[in-house]
Protein backbone atom coordinates (compact mmCIF):
# COMPACT_ATOMS: atom_id res chain seq x y z
CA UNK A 1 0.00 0.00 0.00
CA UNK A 2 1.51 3.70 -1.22
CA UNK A 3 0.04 6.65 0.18
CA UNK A 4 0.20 10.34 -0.93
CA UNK A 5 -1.53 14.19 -0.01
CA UNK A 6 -3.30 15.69 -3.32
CA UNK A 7 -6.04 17.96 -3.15
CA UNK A 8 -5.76 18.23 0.52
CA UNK A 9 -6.47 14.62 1.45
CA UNK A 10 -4.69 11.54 1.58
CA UNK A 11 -5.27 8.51 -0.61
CA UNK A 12 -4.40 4.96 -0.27
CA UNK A 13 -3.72 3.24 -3.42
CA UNK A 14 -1.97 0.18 -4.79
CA UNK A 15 0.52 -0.16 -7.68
CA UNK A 16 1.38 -3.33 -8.97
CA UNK A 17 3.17 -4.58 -11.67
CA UNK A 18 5.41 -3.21 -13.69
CA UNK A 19 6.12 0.49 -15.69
CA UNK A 20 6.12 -0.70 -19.35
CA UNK A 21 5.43 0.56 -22.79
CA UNK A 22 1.85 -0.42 -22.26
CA UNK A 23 -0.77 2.01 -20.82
CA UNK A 24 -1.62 1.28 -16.93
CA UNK A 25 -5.31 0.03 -15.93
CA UNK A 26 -6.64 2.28 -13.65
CA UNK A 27 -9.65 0.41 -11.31
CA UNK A 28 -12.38 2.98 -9.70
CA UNK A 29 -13.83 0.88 -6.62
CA UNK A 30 -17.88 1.19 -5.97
CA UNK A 31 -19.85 2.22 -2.79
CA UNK A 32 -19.53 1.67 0.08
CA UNK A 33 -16.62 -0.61 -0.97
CA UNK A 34 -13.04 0.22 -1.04
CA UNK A 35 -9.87 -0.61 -3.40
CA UNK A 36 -10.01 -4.65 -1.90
CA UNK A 37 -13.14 -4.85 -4.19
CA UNK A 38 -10.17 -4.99 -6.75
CA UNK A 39 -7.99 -7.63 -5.17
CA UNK A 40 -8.42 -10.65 -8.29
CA UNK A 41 -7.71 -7.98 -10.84
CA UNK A 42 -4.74 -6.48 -9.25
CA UNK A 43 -3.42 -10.19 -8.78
CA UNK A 44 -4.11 -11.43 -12.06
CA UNK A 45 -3.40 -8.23 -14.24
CA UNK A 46 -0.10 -7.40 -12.28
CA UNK A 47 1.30 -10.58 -12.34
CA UNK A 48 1.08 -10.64 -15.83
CA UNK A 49 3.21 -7.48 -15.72
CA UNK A 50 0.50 -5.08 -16.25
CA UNK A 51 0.95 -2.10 -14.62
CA UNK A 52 -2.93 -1.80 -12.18
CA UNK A 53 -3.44 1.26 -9.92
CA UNK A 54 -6.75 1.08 -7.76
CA UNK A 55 -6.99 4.19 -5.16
CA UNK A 56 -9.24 4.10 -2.59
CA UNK A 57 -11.72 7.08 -3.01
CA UNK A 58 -11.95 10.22 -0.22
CA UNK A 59 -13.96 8.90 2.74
CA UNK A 60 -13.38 4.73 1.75
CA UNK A 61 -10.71 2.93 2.67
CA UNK A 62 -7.42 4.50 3.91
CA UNK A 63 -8.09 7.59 2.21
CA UNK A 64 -9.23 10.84 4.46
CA UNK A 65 -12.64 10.94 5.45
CA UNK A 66 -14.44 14.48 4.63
CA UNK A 67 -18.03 14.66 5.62
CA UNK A 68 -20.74 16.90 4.18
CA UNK A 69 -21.04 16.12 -0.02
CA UNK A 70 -18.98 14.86 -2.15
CA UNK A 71 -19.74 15.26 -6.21
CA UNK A 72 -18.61 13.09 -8.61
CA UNK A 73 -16.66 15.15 -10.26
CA UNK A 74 -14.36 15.69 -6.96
CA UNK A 75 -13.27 11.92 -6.87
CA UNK A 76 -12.71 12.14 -11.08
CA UNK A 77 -10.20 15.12 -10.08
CA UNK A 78 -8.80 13.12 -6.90
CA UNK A 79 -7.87 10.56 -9.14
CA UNK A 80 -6.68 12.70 -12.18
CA UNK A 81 -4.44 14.46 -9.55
CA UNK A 82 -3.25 11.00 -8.21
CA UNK A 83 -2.31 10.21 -11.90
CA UNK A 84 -0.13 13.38 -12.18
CA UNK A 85 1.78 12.62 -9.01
CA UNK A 86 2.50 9.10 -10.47
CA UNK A 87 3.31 10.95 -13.62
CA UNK A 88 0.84 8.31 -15.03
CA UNK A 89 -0.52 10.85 -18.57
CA UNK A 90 -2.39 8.22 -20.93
CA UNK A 91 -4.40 5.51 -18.76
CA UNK A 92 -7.17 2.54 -19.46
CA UNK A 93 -9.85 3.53 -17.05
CA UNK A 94 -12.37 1.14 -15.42
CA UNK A 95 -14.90 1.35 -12.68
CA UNK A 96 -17.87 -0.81 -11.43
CA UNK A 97 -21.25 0.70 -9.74
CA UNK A 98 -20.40 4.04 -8.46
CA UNK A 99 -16.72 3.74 -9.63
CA UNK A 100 -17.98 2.94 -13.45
CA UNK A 101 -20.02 7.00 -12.82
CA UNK A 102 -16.82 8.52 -11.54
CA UNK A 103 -15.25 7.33 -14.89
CA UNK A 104 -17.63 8.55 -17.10
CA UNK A 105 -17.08 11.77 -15.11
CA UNK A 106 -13.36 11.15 -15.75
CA UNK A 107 -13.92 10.61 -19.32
CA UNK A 108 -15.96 14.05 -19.57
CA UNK A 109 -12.98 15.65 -18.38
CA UNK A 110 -10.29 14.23 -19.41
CA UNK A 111 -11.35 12.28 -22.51
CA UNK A 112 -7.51 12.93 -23.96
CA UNK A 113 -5.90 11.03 -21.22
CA UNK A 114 -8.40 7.91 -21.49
CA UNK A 115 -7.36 5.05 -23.84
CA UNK A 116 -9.89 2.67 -22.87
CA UNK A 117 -13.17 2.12 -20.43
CA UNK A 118 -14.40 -0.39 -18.74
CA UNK A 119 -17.94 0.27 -17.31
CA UNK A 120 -19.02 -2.59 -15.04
CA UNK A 121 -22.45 -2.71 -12.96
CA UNK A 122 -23.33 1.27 -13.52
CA UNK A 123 -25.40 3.29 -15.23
CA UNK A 124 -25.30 6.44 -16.74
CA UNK A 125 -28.83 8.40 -16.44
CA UNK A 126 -29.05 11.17 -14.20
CA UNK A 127 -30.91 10.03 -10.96
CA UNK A 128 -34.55 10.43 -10.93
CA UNK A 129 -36.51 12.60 -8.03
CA UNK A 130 -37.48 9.42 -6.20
CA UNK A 131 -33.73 8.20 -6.53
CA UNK A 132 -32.47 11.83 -4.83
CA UNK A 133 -34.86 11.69 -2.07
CA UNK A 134 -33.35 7.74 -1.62
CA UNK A 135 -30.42 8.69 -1.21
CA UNK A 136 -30.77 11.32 1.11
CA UNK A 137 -32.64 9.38 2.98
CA UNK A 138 -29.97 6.52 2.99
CA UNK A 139 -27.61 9.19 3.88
CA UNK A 140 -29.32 10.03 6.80
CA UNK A 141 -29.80 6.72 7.98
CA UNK A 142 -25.90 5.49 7.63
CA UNK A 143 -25.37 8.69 10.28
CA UNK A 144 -27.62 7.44 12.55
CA UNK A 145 -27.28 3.85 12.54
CA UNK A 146 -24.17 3.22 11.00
CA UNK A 147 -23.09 0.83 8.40
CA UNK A 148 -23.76 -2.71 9.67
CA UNK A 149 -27.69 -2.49 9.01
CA UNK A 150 -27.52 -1.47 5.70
CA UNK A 151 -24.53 -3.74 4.54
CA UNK A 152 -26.68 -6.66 6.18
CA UNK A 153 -29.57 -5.48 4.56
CA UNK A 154 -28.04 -5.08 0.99
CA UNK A 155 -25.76 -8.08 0.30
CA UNK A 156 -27.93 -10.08 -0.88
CA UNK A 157 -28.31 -7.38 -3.85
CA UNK A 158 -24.31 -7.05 -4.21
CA UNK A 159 -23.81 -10.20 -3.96
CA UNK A 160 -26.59 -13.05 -5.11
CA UNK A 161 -28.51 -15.33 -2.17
CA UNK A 162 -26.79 -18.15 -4.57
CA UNK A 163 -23.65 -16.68 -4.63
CA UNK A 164 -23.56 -16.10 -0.84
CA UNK A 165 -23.82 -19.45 0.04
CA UNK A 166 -21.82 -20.80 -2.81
CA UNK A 167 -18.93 -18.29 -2.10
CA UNK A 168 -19.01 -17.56 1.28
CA UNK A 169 -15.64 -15.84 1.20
CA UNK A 170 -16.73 -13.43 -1.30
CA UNK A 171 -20.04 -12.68 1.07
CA UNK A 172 -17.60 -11.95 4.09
CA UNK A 173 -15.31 -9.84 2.19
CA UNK A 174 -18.19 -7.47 0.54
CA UNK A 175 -20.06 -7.65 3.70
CA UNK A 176 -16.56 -6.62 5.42
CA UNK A 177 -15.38 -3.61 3.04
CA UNK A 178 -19.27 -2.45 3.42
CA UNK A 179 -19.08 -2.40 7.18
CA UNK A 180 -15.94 -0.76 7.60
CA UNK A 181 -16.77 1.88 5.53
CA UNK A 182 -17.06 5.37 7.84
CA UNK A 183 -20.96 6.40 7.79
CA UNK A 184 -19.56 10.23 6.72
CA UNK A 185 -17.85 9.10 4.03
CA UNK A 186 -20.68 6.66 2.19
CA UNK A 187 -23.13 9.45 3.14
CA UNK A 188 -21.02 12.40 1.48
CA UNK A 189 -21.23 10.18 -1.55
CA UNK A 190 -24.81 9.22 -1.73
CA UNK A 191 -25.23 13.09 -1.34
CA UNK A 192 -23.16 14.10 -4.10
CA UNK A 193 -24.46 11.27 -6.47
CA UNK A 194 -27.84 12.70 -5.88
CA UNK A 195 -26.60 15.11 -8.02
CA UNK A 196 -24.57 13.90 -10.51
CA UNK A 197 -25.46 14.97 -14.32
CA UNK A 198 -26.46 12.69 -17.42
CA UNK A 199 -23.63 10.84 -18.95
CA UNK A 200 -25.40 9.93 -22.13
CA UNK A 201 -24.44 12.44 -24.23
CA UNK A 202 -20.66 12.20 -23.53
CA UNK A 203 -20.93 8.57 -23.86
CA UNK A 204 -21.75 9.12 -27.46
CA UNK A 205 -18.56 10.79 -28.14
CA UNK A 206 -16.31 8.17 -26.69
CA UNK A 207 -14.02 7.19 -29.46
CA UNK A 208 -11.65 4.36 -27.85
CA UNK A 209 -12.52 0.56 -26.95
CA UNK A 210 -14.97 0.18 -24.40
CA UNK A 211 -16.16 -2.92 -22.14
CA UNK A 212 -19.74 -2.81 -20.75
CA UNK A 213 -20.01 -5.32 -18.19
CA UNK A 214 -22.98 -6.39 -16.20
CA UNK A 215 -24.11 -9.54 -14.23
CA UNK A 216 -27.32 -11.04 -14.96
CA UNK A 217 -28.66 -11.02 -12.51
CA UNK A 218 -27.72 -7.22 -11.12
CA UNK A 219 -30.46 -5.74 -9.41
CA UNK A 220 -29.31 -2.54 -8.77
CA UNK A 221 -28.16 -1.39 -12.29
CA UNK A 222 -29.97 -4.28 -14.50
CA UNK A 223 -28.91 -5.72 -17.69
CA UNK A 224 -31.12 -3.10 -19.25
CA UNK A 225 -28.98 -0.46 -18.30
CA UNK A 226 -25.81 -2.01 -19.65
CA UNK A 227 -27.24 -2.55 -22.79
CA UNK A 228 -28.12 1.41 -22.80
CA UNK A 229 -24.32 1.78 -22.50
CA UNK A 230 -23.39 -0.54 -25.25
CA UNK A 231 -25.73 1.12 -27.65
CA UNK A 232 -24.46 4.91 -26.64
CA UNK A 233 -20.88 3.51 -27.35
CA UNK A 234 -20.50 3.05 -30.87
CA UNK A 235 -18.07 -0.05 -31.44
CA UNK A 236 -18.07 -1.25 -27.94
CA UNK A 237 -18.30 -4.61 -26.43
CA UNK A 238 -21.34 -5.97 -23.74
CA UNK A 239 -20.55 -8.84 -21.57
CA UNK A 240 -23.17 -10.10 -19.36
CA UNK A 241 -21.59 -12.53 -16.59
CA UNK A 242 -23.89 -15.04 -16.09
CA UNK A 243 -24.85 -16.00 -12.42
CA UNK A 244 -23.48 -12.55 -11.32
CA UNK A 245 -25.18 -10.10 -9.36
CA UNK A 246 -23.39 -6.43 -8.65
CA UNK A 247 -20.44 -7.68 -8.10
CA UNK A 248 -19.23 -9.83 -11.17
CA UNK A 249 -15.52 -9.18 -10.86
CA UNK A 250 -15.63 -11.34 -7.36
CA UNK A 251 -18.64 -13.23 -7.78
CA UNK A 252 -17.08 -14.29 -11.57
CA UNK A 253 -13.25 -13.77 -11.65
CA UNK A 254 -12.49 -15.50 -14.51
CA UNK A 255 -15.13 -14.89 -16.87
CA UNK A 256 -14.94 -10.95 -15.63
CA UNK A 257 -10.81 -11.06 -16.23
CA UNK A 258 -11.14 -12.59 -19.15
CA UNK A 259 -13.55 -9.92 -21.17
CA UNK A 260 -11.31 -7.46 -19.59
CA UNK A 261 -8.58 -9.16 -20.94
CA UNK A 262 -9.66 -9.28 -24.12
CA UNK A 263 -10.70 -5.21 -24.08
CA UNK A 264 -6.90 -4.72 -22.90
CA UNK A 265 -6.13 -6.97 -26.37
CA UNK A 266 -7.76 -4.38 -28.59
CA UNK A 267 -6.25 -0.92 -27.21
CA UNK A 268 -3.52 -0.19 -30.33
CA UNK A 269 -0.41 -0.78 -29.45
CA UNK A 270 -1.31 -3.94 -26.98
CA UNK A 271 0.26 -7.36 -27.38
């Protein structure tokens, strides 16, 4: 684990692998999760000699907790700054859930830096009136109760009641990143993704490979809502992970490494 101060805060992040010719793959964890989410990938990617950099996002993981709101758009510059200290210029992106909305916001930035997207479990509409008000209301509940009755109440949505009891080590480590998540944190993010703004347009200009994952059987951002993505992204590729629910990349490690394998494969340049 490498730590570092941008923007006023401190991030944890890891950096495997090795400092080749080849673009790094940046991960983008989801909520209320932290960089762990990420542990196959960094494992299978970096061994290979990939270069992977996950951070953990402001108010997750070992990264400095700052309550109130956060907007989307202040984790996308977190990370761009994060880059710049690692003198990292040109990057593949990818983020599930949450993480796939910061790098859409990344991409609307910065779509000069970006050489590739993965967008895994997420969806790009802006959130609907009932969805705000959910939020808020989740935000205000995390403060008051903390995180254990929420994570109880939501893994079987993360992960699926199959899965869970198939992969009970998978259960125990999304059930443990959600709990240890600090209340302010998760609720400074639901807060600011209350907000966030319509990706759809920008997703129409994306002009480099692009992996739209899903699980089948996601509740929170359905199949539906992947295939939205695939359509806005001329040229790009939809895998749905069968038996998956939110969490394919864990629930589904080889079939998830494997289409992201194969998106690596067709950035120019790759071997």
């Amino acid at each position: 684990m490498s730590r570092i101060s941008v923007n006023g805060i401190s991030i944890g992040y890891d950096d495997v692998g090795s400092e080749g010719p080849e673009p790094p793959l940046v991960l983008v964890h989801g909520h209320p999760f932290n960089r762990s989410m990420w542990a196959p990938q960094l494992e299978y990617f970096g061994s290979s000699g990939r270069r992977v950099i996950a951070p953990d996002l402001r108010g997750y993981g070992e990264s400095t907790v700052v309550p109130g709101k956060t907007p989307l758009e202040t984790f996308a510059r977190d990370i761009a700054s994060l880059l710049d200290h690692l003198g990292v210029d040109r990057f593949i992106l990818g983020g599930l859930s949450m993480g796939g909305q910061i790098v859409m916001d990344i991409h609307r930035l910065f779509p000069e830096r970006i050489c590739g997207l993965l967008l895994a479990d997420t969806t790009p509409q802006a959130e609907t009136q009932e969805g705000r008000q959910g939020r808020h209301d989740t935000a205000d509940r995390l403060l008051r109760e903390g995180m254990t009755p929420h994570a109880h109440e939501v893994l079987p949505k993360m992960v699926t009641p199959t899965n869970i009891r198939r992969l009970p080590a998978v259960a125990e480590h999304v059930l443990g990143m959600m709990r240890g998540t600090s209340p302010e944190g998760a609720a400074a993010a639901l807060r600011g993704r209350a907000e966030r703004p319509d990706y759809c347009e920008t997703l129409e200009r994306v002009g480099v490979p692009t992996l739209v994952v899903v699980g089948s059987d996601d509740e929170f951002t359905p199949v539906e809502d992947a295939q939205l993505m695939h359509k806005l992204v001329q040229g790009s590729t939809l895998a749905v992970i069968e038996g998956a629910g939110h969490m394919p990349n864990l629930e589904r490690t080889a079939e998830f490494n494997e289409a992201l394998r194969n998106l690596l494969r067709s950035i120019p340049g790759e071997r």
